[in-house]
N, C-alpha and C. Protein backbone atom coordinates (compact mmCIF):
# COMPACT_ATOMS: atom_id res chain seq x y z
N UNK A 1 106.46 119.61 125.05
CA UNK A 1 107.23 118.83 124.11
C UNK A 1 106.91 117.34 124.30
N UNK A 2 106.88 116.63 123.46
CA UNK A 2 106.27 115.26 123.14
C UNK A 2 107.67 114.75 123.62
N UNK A 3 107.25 113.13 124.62
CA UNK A 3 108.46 112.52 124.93
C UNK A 3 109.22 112.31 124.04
N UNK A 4 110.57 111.91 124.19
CA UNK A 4 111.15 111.42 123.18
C UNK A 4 110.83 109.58 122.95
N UNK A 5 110.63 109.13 124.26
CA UNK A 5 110.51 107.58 123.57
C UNK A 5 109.11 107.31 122.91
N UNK A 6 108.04 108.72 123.32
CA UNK A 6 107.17 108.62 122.23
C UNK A 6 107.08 108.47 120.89
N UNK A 7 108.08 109.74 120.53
CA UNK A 7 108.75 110.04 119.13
C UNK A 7 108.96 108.86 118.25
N UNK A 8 110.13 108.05 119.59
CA UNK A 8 110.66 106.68 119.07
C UNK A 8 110.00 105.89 118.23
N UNK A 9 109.03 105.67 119.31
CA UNK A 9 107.77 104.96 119.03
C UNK A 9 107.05 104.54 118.08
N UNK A 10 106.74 105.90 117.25
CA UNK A 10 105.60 106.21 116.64
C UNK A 10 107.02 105.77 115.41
N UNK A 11 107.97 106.26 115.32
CA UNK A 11 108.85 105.92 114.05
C UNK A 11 109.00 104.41 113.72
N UNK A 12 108.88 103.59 115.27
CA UNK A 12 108.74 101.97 114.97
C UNK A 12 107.76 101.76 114.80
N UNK A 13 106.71 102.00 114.72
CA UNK A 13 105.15 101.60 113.88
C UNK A 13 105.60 101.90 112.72
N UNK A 14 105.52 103.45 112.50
CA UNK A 14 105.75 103.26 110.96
C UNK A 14 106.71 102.58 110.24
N UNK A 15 107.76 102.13 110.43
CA UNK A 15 108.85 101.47 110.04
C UNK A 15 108.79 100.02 109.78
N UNK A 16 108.32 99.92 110.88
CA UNK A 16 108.07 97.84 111.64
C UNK A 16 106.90 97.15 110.89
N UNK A 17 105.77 98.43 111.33
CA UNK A 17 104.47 98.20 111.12
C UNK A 17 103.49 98.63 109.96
N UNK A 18 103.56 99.38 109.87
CA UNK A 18 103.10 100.28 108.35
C UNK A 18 103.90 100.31 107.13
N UNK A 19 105.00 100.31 107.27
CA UNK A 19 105.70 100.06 105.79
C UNK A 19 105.29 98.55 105.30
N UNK A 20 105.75 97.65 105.57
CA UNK A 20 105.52 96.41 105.16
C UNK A 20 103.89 96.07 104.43
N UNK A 21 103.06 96.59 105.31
CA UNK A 21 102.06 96.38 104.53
C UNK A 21 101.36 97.72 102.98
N UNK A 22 101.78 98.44 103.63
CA UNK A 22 102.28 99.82 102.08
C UNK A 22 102.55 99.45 101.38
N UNK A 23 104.20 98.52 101.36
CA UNK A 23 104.97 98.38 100.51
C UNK A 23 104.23 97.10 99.62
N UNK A 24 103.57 96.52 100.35
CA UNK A 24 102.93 95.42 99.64
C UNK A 24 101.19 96.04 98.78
N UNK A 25 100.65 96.82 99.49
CA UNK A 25 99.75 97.71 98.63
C UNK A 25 100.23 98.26 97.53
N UNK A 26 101.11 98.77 97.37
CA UNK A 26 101.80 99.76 96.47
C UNK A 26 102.28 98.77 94.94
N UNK A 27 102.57 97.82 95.62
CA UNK A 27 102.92 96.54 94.13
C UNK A 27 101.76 95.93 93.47
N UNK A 28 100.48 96.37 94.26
CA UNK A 28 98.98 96.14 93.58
C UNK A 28 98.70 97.64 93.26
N UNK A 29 98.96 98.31 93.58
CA UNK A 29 98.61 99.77 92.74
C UNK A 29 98.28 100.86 93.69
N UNK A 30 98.12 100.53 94.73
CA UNK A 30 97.40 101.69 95.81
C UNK A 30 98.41 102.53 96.33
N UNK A 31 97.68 103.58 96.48
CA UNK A 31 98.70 104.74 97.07
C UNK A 31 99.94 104.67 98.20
N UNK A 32 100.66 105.34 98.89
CA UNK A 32 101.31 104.70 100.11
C UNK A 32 101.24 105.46 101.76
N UNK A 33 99.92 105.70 101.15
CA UNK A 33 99.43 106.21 102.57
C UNK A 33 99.11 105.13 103.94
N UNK A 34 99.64 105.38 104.88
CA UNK A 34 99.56 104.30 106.03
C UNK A 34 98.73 105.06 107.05
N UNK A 35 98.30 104.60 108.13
CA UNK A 35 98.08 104.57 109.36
C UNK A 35 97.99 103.60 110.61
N UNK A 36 98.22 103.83 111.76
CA UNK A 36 98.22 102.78 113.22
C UNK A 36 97.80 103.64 114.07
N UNK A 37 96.92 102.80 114.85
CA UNK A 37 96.07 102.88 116.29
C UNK A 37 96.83 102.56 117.41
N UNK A 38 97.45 103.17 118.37
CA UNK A 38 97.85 102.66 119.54
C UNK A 38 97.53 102.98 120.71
N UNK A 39 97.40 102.78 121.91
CA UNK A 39 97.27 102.69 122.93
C UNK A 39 98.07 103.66 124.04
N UNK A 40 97.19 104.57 124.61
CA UNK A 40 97.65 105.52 125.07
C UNK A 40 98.70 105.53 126.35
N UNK A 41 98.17 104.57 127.29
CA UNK A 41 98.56 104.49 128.25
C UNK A 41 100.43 103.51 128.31
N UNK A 42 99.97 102.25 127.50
CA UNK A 42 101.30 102.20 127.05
C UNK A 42 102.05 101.73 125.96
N UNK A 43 101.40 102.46 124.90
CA UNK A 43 101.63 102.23 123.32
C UNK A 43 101.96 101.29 122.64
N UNK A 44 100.73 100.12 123.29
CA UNK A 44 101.24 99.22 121.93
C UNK A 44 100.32 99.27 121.44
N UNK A 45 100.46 98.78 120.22
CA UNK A 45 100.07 98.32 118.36
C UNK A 45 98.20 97.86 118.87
N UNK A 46 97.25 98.59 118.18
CA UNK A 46 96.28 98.26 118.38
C UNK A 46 95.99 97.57 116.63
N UNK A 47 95.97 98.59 115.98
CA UNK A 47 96.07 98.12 114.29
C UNK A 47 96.82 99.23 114.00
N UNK A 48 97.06 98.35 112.67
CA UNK A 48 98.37 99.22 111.74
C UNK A 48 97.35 99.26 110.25
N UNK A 49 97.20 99.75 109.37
CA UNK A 49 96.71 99.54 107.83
C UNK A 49 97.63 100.49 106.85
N UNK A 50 96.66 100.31 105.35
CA UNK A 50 97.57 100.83 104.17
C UNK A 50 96.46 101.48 103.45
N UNK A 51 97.00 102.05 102.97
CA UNK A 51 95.52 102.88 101.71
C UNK A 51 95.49 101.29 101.07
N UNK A 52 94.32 101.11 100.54
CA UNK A 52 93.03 100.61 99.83
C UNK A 52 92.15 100.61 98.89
N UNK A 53 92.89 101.83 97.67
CA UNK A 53 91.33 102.61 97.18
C UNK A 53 91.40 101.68 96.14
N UNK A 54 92.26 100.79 95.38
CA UNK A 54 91.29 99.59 94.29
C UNK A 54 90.31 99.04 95.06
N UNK A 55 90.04 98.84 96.43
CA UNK A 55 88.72 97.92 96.81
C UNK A 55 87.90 99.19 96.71
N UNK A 56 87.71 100.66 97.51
CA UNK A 56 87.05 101.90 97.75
C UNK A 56 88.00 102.93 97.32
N UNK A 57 87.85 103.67 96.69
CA UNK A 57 88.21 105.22 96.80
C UNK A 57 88.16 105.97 97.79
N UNK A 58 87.32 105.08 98.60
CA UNK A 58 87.73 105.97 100.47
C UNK A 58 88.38 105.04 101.17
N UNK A 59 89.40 104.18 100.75
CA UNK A 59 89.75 103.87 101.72
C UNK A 59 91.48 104.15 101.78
N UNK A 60 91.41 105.47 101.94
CA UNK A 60 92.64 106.44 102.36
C UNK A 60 93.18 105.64 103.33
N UNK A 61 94.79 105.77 103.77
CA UNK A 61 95.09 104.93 104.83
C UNK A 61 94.11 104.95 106.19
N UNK A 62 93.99 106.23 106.62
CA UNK A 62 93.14 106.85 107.70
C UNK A 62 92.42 106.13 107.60
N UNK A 63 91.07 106.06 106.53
CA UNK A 63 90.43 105.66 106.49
C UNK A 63 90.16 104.05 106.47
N UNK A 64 91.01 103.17 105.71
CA UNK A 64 91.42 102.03 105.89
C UNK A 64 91.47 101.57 107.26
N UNK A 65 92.21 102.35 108.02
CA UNK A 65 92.22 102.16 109.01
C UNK A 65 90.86 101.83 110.32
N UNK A 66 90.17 103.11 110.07
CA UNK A 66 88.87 103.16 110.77
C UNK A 66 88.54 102.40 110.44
N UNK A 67 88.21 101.93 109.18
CA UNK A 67 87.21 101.04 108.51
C UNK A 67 87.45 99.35 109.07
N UNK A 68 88.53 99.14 109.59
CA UNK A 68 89.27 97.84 110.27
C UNK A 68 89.34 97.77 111.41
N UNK A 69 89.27 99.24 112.42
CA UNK A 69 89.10 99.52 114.15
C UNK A 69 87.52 99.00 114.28
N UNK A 70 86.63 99.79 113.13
CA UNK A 70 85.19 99.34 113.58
C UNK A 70 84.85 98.10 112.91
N UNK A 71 85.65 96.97 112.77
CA UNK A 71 84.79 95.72 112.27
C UNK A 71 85.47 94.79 113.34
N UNK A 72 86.12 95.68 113.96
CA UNK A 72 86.49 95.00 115.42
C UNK A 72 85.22 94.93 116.41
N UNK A 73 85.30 93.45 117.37
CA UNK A 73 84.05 93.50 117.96
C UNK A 73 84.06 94.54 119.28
N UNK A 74 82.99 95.16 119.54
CA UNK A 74 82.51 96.06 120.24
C UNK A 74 83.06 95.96 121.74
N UNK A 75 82.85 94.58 122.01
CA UNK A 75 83.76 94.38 123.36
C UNK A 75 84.82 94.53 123.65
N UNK A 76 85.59 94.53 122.30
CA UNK A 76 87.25 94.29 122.80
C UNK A 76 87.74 95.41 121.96
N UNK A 77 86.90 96.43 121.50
CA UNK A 77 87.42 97.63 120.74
C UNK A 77 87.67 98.65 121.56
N UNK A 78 88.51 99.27 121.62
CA UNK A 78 89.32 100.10 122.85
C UNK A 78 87.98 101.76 122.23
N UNK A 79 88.34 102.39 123.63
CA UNK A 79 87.73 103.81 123.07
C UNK A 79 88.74 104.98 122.69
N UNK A 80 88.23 105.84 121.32
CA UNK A 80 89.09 106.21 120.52
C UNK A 80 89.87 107.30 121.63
N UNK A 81 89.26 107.58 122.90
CA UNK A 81 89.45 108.76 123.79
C UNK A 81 91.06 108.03 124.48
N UNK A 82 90.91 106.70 124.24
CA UNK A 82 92.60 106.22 124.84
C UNK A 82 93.42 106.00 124.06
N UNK A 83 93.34 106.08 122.65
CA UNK A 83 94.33 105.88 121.70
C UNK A 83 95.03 106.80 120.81
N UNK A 84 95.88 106.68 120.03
CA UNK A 84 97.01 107.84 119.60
C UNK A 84 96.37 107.37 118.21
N UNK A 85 96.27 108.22 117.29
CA UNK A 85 96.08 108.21 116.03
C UNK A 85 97.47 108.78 115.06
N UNK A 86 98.05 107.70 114.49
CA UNK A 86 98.72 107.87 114.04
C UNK A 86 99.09 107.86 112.06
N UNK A 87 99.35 109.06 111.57
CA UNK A 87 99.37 108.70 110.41
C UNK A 87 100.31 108.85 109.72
N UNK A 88 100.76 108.87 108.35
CA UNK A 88 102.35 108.64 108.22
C UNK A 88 102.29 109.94 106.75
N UNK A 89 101.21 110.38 106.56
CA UNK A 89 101.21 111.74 105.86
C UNK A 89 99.90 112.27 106.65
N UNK A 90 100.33 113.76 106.67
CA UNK A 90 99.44 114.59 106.83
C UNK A 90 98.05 114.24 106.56
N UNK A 91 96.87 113.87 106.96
CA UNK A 91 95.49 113.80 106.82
C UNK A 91 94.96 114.82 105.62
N UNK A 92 94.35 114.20 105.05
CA UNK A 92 92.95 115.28 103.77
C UNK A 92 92.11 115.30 104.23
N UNK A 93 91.72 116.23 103.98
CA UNK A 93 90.17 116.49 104.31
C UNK A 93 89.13 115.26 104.57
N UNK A 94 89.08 114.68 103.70
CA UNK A 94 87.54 113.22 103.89
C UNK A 94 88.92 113.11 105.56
N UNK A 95 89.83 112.63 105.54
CA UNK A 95 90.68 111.77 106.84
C UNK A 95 90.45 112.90 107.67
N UNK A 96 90.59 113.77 107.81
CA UNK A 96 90.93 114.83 108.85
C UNK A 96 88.94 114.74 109.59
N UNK A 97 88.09 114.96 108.50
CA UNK A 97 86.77 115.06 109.19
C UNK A 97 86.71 113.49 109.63
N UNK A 98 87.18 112.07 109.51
CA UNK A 98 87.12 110.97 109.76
C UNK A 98 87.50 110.90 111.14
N UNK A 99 88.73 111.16 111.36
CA UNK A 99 89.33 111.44 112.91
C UNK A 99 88.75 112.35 113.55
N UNK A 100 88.00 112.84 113.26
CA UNK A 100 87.15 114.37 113.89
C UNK A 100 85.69 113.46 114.16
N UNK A 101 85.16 112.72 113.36
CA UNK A 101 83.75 112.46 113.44
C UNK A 101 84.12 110.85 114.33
N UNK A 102 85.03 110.37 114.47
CA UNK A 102 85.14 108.83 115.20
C UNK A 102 85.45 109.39 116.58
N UNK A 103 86.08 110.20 116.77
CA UNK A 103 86.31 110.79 118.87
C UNK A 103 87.91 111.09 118.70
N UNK A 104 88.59 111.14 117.59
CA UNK A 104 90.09 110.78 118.17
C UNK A 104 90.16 112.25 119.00
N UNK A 105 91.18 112.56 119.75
CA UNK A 105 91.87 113.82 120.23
C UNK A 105 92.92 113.90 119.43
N UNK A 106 93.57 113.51 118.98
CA UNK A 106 95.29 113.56 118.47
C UNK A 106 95.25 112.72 117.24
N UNK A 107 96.18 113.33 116.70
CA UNK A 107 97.06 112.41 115.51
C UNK A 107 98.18 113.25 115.59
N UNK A 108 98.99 112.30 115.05
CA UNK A 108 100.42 112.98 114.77
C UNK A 108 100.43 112.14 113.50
N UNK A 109 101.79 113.05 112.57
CA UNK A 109 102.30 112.29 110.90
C UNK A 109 103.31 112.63 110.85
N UNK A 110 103.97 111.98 109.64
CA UNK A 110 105.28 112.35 109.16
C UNK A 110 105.74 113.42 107.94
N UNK A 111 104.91 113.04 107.18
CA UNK A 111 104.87 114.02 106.12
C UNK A 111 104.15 114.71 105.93
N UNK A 112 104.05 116.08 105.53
CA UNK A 112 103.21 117.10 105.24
C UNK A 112 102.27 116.96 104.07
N UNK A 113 101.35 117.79 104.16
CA UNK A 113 100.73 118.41 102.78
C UNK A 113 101.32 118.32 101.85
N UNK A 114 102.88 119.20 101.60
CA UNK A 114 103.64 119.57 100.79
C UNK A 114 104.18 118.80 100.20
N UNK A 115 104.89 117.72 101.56
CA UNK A 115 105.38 116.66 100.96
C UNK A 115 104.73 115.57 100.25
N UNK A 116 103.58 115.59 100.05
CA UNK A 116 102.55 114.99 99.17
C UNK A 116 102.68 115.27 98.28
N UNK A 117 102.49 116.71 97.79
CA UNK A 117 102.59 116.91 96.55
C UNK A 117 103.96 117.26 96.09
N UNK A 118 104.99 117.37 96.73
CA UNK A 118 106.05 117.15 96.35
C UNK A 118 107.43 116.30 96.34
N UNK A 119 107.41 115.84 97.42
CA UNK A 119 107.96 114.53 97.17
C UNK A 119 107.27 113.42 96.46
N UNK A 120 105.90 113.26 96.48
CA UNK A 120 105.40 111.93 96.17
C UNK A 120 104.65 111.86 95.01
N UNK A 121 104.31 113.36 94.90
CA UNK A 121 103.55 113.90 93.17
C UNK A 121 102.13 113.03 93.50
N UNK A 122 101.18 113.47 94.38
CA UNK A 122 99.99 113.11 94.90
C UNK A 122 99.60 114.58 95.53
N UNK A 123 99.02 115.31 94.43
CA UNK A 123 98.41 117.24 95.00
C UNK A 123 97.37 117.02 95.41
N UNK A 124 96.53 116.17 95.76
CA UNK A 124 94.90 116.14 95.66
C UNK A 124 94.78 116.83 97.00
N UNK A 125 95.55 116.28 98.20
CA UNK A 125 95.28 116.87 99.03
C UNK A 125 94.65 118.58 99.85
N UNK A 126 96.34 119.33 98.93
CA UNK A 126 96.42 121.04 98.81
C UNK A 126 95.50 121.20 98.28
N UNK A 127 95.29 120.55 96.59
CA UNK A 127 94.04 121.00 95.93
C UNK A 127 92.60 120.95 96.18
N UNK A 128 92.43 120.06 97.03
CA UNK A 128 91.31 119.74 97.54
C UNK A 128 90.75 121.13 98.57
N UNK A 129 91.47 121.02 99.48
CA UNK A 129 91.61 122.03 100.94
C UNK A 129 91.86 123.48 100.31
N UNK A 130 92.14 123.65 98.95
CA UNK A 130 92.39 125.01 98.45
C UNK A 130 91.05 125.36 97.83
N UNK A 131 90.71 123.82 96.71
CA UNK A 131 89.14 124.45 96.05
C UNK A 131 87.89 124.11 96.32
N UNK A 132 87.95 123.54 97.28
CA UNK A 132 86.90 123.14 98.10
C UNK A 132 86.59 124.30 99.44
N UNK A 133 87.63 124.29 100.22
CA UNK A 133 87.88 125.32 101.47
C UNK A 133 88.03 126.94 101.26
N UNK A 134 89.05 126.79 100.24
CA UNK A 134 89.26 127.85 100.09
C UNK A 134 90.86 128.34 101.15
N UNK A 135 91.46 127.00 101.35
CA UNK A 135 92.72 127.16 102.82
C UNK A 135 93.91 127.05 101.94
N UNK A 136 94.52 127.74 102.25
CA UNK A 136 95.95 127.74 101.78
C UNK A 136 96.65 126.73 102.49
N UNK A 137 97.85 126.35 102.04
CA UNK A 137 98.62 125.08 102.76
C UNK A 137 98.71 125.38 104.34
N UNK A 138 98.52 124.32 105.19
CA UNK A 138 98.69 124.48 107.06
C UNK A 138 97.32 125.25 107.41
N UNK A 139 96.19 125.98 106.28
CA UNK A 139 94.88 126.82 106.92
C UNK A 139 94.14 126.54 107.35
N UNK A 140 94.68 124.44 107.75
CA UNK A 140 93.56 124.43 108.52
C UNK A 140 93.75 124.38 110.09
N UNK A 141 93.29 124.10 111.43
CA UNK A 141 93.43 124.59 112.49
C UNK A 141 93.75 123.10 113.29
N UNK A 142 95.37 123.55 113.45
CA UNK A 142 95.88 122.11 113.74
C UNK A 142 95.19 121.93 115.24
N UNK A 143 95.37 122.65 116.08
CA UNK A 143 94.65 122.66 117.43
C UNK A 143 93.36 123.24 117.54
N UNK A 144 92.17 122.72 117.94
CA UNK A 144 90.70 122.95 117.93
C UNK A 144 90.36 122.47 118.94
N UNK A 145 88.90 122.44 119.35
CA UNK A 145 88.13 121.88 120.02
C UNK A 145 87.76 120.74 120.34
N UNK A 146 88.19 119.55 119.00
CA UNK A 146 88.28 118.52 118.73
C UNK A 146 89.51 117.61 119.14
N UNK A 147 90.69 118.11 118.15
CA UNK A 147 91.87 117.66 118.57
C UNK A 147 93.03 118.25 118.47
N UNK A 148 94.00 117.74 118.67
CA UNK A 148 95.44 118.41 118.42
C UNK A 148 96.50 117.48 117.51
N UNK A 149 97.15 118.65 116.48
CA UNK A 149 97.88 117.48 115.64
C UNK A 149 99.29 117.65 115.96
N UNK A 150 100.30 117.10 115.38
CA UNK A 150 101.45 117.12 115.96
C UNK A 150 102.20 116.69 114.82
N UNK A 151 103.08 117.31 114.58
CA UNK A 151 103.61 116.95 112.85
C UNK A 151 105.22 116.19 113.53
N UNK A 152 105.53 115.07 113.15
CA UNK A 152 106.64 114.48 113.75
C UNK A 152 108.08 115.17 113.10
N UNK A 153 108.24 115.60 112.49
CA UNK A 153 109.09 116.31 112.21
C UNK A 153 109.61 117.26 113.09
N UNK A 154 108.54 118.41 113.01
CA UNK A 154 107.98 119.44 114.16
C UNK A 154 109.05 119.28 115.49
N UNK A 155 108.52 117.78 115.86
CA UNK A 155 108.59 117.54 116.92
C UNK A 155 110.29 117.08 117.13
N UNK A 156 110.67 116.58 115.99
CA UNK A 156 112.30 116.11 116.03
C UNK A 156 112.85 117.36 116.55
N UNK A 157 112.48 118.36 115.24
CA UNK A 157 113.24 119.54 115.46
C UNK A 157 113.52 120.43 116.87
N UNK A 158 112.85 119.59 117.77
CA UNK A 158 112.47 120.65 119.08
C UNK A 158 113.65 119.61 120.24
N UNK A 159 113.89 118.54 119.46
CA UNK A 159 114.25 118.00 120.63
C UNK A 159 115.75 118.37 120.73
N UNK A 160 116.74 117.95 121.98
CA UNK A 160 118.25 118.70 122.18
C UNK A 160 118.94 117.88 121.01
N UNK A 161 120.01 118.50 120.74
CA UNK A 161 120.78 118.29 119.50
C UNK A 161 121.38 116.34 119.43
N UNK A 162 121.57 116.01 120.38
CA UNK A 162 122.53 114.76 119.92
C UNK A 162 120.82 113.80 119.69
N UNK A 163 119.88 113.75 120.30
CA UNK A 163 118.47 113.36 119.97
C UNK A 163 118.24 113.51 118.41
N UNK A 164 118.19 115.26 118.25
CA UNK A 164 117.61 115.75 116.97
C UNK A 164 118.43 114.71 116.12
N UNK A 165 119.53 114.68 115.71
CA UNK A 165 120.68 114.41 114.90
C UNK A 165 120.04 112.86 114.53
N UNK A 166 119.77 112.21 115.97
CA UNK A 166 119.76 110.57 115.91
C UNK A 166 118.11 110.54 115.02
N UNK A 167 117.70 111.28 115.40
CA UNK A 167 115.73 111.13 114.62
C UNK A 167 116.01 111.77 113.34
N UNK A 168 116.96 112.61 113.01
CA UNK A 168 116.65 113.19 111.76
C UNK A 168 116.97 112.04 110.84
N UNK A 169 118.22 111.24 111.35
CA UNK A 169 119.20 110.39 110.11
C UNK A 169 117.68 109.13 110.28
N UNK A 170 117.27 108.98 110.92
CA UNK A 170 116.00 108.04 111.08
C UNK A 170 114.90 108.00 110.46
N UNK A 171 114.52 109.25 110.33
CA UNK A 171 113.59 110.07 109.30
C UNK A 171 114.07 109.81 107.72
N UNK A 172 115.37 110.36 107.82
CA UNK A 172 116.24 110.28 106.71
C UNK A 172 116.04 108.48 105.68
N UNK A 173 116.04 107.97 106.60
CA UNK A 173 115.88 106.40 106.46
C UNK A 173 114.91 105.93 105.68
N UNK A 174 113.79 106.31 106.88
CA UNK A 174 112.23 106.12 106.28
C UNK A 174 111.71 106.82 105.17
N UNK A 175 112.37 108.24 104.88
CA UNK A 175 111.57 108.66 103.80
C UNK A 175 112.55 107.98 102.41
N UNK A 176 113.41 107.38 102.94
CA UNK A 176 114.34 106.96 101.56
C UNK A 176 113.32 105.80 101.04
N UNK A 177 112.72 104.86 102.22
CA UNK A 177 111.76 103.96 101.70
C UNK A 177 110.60 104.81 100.88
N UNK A 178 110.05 104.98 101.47
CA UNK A 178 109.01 106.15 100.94
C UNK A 178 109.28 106.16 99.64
N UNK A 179 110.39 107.00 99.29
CA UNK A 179 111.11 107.40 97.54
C UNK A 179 110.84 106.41 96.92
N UNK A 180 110.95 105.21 97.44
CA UNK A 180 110.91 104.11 96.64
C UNK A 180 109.84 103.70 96.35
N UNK A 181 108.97 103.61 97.55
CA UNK A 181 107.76 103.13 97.16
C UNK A 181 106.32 103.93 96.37
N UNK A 182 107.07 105.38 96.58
CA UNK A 182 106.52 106.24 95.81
C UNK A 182 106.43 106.19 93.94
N UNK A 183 107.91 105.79 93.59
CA UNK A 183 108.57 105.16 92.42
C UNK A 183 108.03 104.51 91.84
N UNK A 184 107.25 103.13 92.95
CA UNK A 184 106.77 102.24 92.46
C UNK A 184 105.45 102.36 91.61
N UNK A 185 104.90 103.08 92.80
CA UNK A 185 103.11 103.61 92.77
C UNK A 185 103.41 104.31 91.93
N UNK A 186 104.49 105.53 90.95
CA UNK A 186 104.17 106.57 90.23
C UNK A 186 103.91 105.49 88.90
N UNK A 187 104.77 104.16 88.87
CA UNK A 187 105.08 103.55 87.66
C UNK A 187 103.62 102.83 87.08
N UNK A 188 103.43 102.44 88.17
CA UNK A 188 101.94 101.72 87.88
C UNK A 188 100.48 102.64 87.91
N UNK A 189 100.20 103.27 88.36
CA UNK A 189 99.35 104.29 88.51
C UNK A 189 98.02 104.62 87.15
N UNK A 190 98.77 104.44 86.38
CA UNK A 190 98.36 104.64 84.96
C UNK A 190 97.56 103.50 85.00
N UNK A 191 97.77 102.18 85.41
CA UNK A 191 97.26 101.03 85.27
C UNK A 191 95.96 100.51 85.83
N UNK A 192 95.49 101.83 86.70
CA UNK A 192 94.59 101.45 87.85
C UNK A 192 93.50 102.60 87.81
N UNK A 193 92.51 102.12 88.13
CA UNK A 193 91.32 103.01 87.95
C UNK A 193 90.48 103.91 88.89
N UNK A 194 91.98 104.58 90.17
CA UNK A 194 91.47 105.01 91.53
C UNK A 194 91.18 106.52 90.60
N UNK A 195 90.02 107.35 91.02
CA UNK A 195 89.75 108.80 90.85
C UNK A 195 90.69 109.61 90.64
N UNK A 196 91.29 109.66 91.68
CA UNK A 196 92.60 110.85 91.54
C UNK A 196 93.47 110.41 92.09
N UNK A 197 94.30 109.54 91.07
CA UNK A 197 95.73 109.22 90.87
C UNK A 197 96.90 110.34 91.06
């Protein structure tokens, strides 16, 4: 079971650190996919980013992300073997082989597959991994050879009750932002010329 002040943790990146700059992507048109890099040993903030795709169509938060770890200089860029990969929805496919082909071991997220396409009305993901793969939702292999994922939810649910209670209403919080900023991005969307809106 994942610590709990890990748990914590990873909810104040996304909260502190990743929303703010989302929320400000999202009023230019881009999706509200986030991600942050942190530091294994004692978790602080290496980078935080936001999806991107009016500059690239690849630049998924994940990807955004990488794309900002490696224009970091070589000396002072940590190795991906000490850091937590963190993302704030479930990885797609291009993200999932991204974290697979850079060294990560781990990621953990907040929202699912599902909740992609259903809370946020963004299917590309399922659809992708369904007609491309041929995987039904979760078919792909959260633990491998590569890495291990860890769905933060998952992880609330496991912890003892007066914990669970305090992370769920927390969760509860963050995805209320989410709703919103989802709202935003559904309104404008039309306006912008990313592939698969």
């Amino acid at each position: 079971m994942a610590e709990l002040s890990l748990i914590e943790r990873l909810f104040d990146v996304i909260e502190y650190d990743i929303v703010p700059k989302t929320a400000e992507g999202v009023t230019k048109g881009n999706k509200l996919f986030g991600a942050a890099l942190l530091a294994k040993d004692d978790r602080s903030l290496i980078l935080a980013e936001t999806n991107n795709e009016l500059e690239n169509p690849l630049w998924h938060g994940e990807m955004h992300c990488l794309k900002r770890f490696y224009e970091m200089p070589k000396a002072t860029r940590p190795e991906t073997k000490d850091l937590i990969f963190l993302s704030t929805h479930e990885p797609c496919s291009l993200c999932l082989s991204a974290i697979t082909w850079a060294g990560f071991d781990n990621f953990y997220y907040l929202f699912s597959h599902e909740d992609s396409r259903d809370s946020f009305a963004i299917p590309h993901d399922l659809k992708i991994l369904k007609e491309v793969f041929t995987l039904e939702p979760g078919g792909y292999n959260a633990e491998n050879a590569y890495w291990k994922s860890f769905s933060l939810r998952k992880l609330v649910r496991e912890l003892p009750e007066a914990d669970r209670k305090r992370l769920e209403e927390r969760v509860a919080t963050i995805s209320k932002r989410y709703d919103e900023m989802s709202e935003t991005y559904q309104e404008s969307k039309a306006d912008n010329d990313i592939p698969l809106n």
